[in-house]
C-alpha atoms as a PDB file:
ATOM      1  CA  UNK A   1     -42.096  26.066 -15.637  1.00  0.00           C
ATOM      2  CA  UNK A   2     -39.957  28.933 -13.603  1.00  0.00           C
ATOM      3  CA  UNK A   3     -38.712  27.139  -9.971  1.00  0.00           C
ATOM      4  CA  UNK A   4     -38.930  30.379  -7.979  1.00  0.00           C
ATOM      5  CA  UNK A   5     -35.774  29.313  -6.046  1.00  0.00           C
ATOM      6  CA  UNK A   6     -33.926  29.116  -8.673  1.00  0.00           C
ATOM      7  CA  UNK A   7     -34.303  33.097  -9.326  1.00  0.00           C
ATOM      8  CA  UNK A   8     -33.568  33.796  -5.411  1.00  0.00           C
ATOM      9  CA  UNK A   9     -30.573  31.865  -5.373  1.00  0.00           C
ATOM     10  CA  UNK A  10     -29.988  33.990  -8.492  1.00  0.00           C
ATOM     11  CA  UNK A  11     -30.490  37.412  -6.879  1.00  0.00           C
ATOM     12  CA  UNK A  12     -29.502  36.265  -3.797  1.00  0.00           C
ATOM     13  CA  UNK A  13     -26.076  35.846  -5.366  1.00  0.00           C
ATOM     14  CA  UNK A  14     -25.896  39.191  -7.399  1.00  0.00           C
ATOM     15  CA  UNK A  15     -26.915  40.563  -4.154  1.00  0.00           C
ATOM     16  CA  UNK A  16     -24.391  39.501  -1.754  1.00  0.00           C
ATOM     17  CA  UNK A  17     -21.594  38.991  -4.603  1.00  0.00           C
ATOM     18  CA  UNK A  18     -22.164  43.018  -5.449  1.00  0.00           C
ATOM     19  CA  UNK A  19     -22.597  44.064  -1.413  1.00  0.00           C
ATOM     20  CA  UNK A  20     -18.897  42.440  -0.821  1.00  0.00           C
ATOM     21  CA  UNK A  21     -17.632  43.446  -4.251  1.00  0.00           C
ATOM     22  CA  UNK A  22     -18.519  47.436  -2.866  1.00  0.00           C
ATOM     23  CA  UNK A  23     -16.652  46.817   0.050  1.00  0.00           C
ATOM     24  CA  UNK A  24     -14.116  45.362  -1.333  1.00  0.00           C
ATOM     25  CA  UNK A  25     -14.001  47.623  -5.210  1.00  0.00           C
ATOM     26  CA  UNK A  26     -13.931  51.011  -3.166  1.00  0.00           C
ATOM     27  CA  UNK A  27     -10.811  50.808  -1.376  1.00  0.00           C
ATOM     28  CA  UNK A  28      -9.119  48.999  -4.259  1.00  0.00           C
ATOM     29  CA  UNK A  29      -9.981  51.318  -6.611  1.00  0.00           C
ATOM     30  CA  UNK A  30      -8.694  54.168  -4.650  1.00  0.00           C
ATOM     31  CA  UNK A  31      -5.966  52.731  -4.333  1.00  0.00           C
ATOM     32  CA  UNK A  32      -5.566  52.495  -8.020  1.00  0.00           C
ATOM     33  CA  UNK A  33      -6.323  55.843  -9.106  1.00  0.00           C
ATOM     34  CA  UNK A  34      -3.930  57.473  -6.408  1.00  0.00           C
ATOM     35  CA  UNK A  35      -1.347  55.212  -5.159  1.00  0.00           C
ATOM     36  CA  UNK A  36       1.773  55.161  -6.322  1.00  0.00           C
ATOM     37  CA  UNK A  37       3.321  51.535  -6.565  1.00  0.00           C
ATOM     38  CA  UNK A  38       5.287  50.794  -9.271  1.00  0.00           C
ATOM     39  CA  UNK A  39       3.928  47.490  -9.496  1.00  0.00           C
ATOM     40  CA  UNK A  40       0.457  48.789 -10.045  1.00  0.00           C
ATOM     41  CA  UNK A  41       0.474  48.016 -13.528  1.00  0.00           C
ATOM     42  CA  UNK A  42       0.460  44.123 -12.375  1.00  0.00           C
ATOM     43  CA  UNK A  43      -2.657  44.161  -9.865  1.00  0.00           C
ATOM     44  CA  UNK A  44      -4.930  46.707 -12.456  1.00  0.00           C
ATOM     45  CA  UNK A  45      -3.778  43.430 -14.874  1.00  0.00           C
ATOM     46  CA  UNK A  46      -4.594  40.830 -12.569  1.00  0.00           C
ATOM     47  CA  UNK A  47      -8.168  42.612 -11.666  1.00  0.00           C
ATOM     48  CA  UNK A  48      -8.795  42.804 -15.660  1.00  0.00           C
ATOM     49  CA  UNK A  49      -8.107  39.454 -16.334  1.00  0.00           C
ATOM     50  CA  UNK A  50     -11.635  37.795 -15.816  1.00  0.00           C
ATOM     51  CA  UNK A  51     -12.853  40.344 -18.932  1.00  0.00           C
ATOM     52  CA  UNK A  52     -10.657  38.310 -21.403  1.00  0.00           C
ATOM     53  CA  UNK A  53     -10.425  35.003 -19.890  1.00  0.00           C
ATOM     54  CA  UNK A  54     -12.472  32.464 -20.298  1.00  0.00           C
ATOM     55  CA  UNK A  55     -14.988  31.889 -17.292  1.00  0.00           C
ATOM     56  CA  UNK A  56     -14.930  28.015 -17.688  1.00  0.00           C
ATOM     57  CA  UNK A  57     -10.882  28.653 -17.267  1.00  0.00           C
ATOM     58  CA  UNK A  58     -11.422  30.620 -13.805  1.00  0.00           C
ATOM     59  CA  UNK A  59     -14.274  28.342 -12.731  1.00  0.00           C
ATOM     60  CA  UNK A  60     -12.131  24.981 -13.289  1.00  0.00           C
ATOM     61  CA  UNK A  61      -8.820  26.343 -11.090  1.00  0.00           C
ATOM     62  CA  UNK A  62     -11.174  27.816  -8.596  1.00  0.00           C
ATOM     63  CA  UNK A  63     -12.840  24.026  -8.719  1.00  0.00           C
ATOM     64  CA  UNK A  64      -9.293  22.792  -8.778  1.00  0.00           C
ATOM     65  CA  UNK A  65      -8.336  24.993  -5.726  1.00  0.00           C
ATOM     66  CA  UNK A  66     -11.316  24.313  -3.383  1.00  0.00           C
ATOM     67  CA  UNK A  67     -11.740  20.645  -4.254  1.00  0.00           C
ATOM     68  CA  UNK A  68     -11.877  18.033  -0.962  1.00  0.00           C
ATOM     69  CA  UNK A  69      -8.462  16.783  -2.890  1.00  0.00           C
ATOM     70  CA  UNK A  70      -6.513  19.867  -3.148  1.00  0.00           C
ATOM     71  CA  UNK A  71      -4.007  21.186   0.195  1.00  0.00           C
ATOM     72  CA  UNK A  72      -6.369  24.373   0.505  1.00  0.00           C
ATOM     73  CA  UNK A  73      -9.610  22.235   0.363  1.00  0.00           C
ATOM     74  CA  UNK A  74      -8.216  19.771   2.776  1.00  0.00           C
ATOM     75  CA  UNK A  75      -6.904  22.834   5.815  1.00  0.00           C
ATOM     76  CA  UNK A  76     -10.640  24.234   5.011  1.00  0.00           C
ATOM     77  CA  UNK A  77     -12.134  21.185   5.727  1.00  0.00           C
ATOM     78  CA  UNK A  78     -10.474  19.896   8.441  1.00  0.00           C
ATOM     79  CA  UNK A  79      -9.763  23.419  10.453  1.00  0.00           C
ATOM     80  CA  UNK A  80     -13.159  24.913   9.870  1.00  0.00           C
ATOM     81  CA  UNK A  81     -15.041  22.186   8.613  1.00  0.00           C
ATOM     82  CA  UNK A  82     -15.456  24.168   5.305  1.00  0.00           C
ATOM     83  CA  UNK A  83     -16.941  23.307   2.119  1.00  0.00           C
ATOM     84  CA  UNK A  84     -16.474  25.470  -0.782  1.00  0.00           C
ATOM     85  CA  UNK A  85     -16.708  23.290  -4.111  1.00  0.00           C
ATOM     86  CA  UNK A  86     -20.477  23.006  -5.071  1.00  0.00           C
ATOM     87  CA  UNK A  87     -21.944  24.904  -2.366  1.00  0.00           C
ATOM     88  CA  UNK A  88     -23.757  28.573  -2.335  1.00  0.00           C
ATOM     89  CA  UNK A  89     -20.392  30.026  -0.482  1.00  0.00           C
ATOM     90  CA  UNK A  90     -18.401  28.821  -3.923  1.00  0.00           C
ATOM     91  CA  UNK A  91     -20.356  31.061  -6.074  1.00  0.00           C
ATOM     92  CA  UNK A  92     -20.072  33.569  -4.231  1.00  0.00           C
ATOM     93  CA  UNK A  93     -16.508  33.502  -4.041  1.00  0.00           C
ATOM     94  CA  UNK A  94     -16.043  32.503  -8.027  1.00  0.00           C
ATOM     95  CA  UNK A  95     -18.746  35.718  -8.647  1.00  0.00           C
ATOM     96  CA  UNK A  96     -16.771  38.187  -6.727  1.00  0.00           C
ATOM     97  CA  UNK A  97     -13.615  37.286  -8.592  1.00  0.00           C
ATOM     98  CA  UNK A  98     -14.696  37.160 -11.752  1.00  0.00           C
ATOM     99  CA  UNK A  99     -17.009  40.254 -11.793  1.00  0.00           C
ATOM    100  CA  UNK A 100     -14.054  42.070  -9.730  1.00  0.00           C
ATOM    101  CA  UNK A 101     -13.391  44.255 -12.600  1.00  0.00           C
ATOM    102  CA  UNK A 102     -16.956  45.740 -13.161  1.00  0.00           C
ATOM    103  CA  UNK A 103     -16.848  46.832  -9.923  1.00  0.00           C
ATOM    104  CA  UNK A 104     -13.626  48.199  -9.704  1.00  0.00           C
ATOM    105  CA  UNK A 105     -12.973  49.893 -13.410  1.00  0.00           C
ATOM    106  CA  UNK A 106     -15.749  52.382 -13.069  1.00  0.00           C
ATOM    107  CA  UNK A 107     -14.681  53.283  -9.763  1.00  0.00           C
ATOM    108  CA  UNK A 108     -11.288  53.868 -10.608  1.00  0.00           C
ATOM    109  CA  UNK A 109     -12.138  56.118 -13.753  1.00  0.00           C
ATOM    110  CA  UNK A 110     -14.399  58.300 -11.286  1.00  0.00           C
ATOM    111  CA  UNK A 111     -11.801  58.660  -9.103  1.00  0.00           C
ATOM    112  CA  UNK A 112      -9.200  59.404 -11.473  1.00  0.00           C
ATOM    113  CA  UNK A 113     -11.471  61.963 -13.339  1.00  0.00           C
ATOM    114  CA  UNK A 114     -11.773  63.739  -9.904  1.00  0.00           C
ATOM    115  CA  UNK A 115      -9.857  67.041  -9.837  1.00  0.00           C
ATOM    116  CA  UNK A 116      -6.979  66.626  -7.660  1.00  0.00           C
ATOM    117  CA  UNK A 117      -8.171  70.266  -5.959  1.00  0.00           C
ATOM    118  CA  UNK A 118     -10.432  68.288  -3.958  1.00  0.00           C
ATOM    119  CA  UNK A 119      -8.354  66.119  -1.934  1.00  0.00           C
ATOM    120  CA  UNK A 120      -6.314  68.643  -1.125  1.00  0.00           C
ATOM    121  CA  UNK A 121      -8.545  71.436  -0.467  1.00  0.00           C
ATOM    122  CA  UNK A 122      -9.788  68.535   1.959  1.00  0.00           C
ATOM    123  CA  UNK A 123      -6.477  67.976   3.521  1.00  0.00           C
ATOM    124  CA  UNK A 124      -5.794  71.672   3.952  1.00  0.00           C
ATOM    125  CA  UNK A 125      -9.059  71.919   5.867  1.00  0.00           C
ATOM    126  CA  UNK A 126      -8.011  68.795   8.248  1.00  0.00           C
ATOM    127  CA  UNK A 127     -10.010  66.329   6.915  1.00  0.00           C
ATOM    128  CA  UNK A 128      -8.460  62.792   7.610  1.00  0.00           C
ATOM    129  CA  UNK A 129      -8.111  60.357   4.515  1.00  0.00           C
ATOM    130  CA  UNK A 130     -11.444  58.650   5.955  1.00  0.00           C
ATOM    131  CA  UNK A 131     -13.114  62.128   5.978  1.00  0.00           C
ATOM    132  CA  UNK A 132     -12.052  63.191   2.785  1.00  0.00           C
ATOM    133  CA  UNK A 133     -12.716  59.979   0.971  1.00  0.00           C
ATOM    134  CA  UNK A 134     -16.673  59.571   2.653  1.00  0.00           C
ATOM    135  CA  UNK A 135     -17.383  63.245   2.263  1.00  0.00           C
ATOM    136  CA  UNK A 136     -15.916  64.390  -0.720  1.00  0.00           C
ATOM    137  CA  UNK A 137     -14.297  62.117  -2.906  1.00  0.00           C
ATOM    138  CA  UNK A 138     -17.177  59.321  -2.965  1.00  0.00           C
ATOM    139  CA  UNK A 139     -20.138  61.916  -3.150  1.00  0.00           C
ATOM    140  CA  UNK A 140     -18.651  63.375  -6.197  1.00  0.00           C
ATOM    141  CA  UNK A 141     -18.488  59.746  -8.273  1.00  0.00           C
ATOM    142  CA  UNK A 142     -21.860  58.974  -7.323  1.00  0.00           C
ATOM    143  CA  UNK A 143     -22.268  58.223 -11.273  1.00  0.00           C
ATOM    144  CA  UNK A 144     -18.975  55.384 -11.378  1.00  0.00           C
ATOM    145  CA  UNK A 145     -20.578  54.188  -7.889  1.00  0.00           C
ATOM    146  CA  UNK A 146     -23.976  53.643  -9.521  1.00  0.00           C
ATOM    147  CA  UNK A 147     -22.493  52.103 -12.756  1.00  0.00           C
ATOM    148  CA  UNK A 148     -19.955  49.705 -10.718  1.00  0.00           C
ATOM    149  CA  UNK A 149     -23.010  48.465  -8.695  1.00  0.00           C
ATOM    150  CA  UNK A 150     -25.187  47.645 -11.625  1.00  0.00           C
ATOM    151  CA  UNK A 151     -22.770  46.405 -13.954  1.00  0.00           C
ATOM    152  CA  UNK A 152     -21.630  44.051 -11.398  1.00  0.00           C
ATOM    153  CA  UNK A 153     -25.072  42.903 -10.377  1.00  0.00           C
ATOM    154  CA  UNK A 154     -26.141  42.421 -14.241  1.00  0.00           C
ATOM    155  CA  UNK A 155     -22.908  40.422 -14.412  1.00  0.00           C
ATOM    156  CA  UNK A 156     -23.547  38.028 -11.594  1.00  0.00           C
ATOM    157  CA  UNK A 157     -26.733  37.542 -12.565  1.00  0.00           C
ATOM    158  CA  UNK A 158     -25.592  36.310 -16.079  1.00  0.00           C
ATOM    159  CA  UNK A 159     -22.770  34.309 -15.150  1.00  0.00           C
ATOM    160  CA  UNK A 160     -22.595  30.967 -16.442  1.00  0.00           C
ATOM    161  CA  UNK A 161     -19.076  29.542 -16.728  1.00  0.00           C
ATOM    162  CA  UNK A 162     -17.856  30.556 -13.325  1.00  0.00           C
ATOM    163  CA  UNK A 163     -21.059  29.155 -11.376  1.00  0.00           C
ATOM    164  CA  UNK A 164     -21.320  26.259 -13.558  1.00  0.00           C
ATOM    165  CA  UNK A 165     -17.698  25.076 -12.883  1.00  0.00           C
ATOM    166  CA  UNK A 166     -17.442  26.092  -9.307  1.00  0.00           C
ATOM    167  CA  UNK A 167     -21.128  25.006  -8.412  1.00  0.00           C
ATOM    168  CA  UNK A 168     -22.479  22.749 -10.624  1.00  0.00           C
ATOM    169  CA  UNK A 169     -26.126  22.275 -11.237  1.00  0.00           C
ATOM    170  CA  UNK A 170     -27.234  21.150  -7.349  1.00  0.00           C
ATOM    171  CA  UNK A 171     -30.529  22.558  -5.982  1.00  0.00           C
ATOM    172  CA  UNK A 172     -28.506  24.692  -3.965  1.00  0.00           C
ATOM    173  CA  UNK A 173     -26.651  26.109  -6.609  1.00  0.00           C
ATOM    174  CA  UNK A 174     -28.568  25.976  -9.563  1.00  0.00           C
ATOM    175  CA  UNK A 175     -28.878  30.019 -11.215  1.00  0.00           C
ATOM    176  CA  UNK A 176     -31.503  31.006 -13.625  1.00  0.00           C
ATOM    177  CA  UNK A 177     -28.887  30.818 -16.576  1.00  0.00           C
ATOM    178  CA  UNK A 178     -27.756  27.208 -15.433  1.00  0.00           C
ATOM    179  CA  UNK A 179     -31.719  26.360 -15.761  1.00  0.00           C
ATOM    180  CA  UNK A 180     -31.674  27.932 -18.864  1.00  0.00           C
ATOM    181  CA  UNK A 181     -28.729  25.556 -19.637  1.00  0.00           C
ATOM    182  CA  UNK A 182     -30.784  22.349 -18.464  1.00  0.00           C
ATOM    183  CA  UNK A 183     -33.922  23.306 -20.022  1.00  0.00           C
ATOM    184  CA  UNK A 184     -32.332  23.812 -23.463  1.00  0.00           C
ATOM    185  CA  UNK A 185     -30.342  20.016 -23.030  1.00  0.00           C
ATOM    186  CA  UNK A 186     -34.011  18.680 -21.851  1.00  0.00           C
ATOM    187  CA  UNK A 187     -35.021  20.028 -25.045  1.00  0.00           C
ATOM    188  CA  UNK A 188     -38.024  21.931 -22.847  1.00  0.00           C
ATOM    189  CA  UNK A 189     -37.582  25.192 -24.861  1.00  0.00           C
ATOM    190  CA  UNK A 190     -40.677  27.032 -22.685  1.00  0.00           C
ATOM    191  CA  UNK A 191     -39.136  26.642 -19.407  1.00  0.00           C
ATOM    192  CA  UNK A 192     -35.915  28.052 -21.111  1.00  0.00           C
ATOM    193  CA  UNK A 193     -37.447  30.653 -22.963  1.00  0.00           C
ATOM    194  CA  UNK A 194     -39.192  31.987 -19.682  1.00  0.00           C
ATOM    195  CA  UNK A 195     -36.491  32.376 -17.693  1.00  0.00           C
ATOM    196  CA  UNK A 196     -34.735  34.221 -20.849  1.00  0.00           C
ATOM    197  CA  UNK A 197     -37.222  36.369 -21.385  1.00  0.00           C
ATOM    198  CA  UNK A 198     -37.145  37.285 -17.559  1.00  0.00           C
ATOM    199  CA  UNK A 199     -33.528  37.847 -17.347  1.00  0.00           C
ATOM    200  CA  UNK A 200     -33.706  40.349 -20.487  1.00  0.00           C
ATOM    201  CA  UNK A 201     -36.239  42.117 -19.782  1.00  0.00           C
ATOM    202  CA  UNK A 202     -34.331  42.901 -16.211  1.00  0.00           C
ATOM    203  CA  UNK A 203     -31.150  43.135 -17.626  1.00  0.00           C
ATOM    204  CA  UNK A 204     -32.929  45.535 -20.306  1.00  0.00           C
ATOM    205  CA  UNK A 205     -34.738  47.863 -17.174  1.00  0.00           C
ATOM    206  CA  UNK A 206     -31.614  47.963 -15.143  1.00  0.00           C
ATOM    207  CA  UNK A 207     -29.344  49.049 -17.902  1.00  0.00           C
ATOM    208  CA  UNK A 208     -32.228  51.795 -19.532  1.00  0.00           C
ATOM    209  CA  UNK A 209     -32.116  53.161 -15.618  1.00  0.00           C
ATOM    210  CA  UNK A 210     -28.752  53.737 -15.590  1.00  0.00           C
ATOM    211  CA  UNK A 211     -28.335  55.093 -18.560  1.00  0.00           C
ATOM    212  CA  UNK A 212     -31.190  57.544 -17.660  1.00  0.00           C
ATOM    213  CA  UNK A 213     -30.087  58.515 -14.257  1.00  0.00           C
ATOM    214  CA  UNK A 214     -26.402  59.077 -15.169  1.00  0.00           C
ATOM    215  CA  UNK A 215     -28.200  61.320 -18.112  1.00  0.00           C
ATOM    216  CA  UNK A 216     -29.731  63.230 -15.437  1.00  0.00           C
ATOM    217  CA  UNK A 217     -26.788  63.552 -12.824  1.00  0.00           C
ATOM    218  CA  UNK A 218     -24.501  65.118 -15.914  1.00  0.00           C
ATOM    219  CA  UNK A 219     -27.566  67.571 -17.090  1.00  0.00           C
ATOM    220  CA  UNK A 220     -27.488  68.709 -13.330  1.00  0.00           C
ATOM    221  CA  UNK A 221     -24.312  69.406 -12.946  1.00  0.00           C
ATOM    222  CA  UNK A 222     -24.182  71.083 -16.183  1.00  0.00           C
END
């Protein structure tokens, strides 16, 4: 049987992991479309990296970092009184790092397919950077926005690696596809294939919508 908590910790986490990855993705992204670091090359790599590394490899130094025996885990303990390993506040962390680059990739791209007419037709009418990125720039990916939103929040919500390292499988922490997990090692296939079924058949709707409003936003502006 489905434990209701278990899918609102689950959205709960796509939810805030995708409302600080938005924060977070937009200036980072503009950064990488129009700064001009030569080092750039080395952060776009560093933000890729969770899309070929394993998540049990990110979830384990994460583990390793916030652990009550590490230097980090020991100055957040005893300065804050922070816990990080196997608590809500870990996933959160491990989600926004390792679904960083769905976030920030689409972004980027809209950005960077921008004409760069824009920005300075925005400059020339004295729009400040702030101005010209809220009303002109970010309007105009409205598309990337919607695709780095969803992508990230399908992501989170499918994570397994990551939240399994970095949380474990507490009532706290315990995600639909860590049930899923249990319920296949209890051998209770009907618990797991309910909360499969319910995680496809959202991760089916909130893919078809994208695909159909992003359909619609390039008709219009054809």
């Amino acid at each position: 049987m489905i434990e209701w908590n278990t899918i609102y910790i689950t959205f709960k986490l796509a939810i805030i992991t995708t409302s600080v990855l938005l924060l977070v993705g937009i200036p980072l992204a503009y950064w990488l479309a129009y700064g001009s670091s030569k080092l750039k090359f080395i952060f776009e790599a560093l933000i890729a990296l969770p899309l070929v590394l394993p998540p049990t490899v990110l979830g384990f130094y994460l583990l390793i970092a916030f652990s009550s025996q590490s230097s980090l885990g020991k100055f957040l303990d005893s300065h804050f009184n922070l816990s990080i390993a196997f608590t809500f506040s870990g996933l959160v962390i491990g989600s926004v790092i390792y679904s960083l680059p769905f976030m920030i990739q689409p972004i980027q791209a809209g950005f960077q397919q921008l004409s760069p007419s824009l920005k300075e037709a925005s400059y020339i009418l004295g729009k400040s950077r702030w101005q010209t990125l809220t009303m002109v720039l970010l309007p105009n990916i409205k598309s990337a926005l919607l695709t780095g939103i969803v992508l990230s929040f399908a992501h989170t919500i499918g994570e397994f690696g990551v939240v399994l390292m970095i949380g474990g499988n507490l009532d706290e922490t315990r995600v639909a596809s860590i049930a899923i997990f249990d319920s296949v090692n209890r051998l209770d296939y009907a618990t797991a294939h309910s909360y499969s079924l319910l995680l496809l058949l959202f991760s089916f709707v909130i893919l078809a919508l994208v695909y159909f409003f992003n359909k619609k936003a390039m008709t219009s502006f054809r």
